[in-house]
N, C-alpha and C. Protein backbone atom coordinates (compact mmCIF):
# COMPACT_ATOMS: atom_id res chain seq x y z
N UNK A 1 -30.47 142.07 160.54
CA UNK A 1 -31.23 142.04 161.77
C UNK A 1 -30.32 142.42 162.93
N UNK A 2 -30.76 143.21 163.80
CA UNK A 2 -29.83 143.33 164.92
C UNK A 2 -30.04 142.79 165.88
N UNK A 3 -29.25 142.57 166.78
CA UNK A 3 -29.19 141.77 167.74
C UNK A 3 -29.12 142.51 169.69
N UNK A 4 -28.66 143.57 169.04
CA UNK A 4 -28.49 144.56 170.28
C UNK A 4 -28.50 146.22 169.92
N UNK A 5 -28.67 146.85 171.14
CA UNK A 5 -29.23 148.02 171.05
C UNK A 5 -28.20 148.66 171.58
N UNK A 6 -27.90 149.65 171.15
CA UNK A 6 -26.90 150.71 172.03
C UNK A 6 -28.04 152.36 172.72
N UNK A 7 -27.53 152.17 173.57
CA UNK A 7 -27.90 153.20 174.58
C UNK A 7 -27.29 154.32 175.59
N UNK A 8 -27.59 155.29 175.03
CA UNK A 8 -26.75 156.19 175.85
C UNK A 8 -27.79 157.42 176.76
N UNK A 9 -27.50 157.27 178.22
CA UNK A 9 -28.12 157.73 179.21
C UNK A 9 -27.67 158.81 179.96
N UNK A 10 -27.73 160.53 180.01
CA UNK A 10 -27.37 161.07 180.60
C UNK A 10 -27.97 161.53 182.08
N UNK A 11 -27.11 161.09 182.85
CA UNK A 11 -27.94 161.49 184.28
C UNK A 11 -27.92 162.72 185.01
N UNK A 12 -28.73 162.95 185.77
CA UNK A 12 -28.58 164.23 186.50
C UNK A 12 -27.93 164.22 187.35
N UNK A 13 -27.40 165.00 188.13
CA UNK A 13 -26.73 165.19 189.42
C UNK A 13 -26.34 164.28 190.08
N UNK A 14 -28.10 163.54 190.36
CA UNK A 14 -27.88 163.06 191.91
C UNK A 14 -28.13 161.60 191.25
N UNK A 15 -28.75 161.50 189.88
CA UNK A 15 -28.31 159.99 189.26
C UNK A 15 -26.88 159.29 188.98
N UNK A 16 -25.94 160.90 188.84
CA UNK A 16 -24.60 160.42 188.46
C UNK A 16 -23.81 160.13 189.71
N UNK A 17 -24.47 161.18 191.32
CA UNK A 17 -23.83 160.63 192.50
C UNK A 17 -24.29 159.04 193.06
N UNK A 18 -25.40 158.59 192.58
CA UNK A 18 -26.22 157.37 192.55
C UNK A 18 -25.07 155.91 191.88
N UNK A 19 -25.27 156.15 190.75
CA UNK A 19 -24.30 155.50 189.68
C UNK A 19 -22.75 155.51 190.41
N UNK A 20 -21.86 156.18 190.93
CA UNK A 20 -20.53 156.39 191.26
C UNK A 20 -20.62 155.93 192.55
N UNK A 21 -21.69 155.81 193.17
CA UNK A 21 -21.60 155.07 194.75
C UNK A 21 -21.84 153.56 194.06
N UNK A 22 -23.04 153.14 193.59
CA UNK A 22 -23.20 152.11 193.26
C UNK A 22 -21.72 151.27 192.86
N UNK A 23 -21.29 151.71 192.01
CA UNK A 23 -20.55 151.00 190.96
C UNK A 23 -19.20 150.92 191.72
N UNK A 24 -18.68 152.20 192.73
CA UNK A 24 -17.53 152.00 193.97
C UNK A 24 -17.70 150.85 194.71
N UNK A 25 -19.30 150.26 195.30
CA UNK A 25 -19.45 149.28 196.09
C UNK A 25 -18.89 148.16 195.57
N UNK A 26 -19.31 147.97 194.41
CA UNK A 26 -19.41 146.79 193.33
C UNK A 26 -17.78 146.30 193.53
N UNK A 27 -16.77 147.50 192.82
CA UNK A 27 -15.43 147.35 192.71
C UNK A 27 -14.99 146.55 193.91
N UNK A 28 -15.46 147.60 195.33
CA UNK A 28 -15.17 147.10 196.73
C UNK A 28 -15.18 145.31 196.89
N UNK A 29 -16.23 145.20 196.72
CA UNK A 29 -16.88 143.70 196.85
C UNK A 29 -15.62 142.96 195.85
N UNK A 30 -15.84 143.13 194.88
CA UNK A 30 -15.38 142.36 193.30
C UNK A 30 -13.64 142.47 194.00
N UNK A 31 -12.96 143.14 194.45
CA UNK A 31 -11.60 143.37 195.08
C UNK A 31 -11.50 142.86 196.04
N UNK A 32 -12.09 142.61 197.11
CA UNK A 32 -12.14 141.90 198.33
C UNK A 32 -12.43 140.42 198.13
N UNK A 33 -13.03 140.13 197.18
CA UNK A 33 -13.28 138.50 197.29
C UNK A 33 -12.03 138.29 196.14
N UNK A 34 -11.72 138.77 195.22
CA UNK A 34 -10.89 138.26 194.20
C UNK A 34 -9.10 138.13 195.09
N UNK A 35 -9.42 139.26 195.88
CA UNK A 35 -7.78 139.28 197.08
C UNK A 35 -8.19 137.91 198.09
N UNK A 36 -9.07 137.41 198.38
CA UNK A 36 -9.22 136.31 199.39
C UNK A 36 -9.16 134.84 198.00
N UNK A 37 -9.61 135.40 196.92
CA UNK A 37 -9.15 133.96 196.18
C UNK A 37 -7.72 133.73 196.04
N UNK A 38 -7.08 134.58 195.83
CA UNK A 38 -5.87 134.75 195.90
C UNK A 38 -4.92 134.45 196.89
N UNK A 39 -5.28 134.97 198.07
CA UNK A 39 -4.67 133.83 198.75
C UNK A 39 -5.09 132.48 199.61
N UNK A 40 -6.26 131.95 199.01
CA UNK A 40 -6.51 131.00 199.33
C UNK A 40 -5.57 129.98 198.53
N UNK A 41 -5.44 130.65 196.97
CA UNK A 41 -4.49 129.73 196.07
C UNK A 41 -3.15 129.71 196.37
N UNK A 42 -2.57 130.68 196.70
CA UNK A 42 -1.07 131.06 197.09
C UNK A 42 -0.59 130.39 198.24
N UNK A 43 -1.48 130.28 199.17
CA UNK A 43 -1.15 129.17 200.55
C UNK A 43 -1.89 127.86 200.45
N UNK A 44 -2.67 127.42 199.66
CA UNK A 44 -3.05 126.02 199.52
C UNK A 44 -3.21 125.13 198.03
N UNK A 45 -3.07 125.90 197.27
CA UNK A 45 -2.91 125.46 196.04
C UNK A 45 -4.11 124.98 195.43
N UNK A 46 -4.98 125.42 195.89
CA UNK A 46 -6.37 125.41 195.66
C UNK A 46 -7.53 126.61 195.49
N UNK A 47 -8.34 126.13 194.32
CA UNK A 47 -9.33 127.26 194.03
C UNK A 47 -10.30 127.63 194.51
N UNK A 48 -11.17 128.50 195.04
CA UNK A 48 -12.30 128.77 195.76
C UNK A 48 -13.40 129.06 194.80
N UNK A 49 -14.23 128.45 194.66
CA UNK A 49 -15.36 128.46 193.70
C UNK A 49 -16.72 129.72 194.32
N UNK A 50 -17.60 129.36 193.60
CA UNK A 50 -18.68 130.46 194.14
C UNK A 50 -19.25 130.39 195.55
N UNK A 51 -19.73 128.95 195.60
CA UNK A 51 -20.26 128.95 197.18
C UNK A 51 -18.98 128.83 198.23
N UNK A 52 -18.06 128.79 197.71
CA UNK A 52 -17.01 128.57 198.91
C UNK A 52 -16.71 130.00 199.38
């Protein structure tokens, strides 16, 4: 029985300029909060959770 599906999606043009903005934002975000956990730990010795 399987459990998962594999999928492969080729996009057009302006799906693949779509996809490469999207996924740049993502990084942006995901880099900017992971550099502010970082030094929240490095100067207080403490972790910053989700809502913080």
């Amino acid at each position: 029985m399987y459990k998962s599906f594999v999928v492969r999606i080729y996009p057009d043009e302006v799906q693949e300029n779509f996809f490469t903005n999207q996924f740049g934002c993502c990084r942006f975000v995901f880099n900017t909060f992971l550099d502010a956990k970082k030094k929240v730990y490095t100067e207080n010795g403490e972790y910053l959770s989700f809502y913080d």
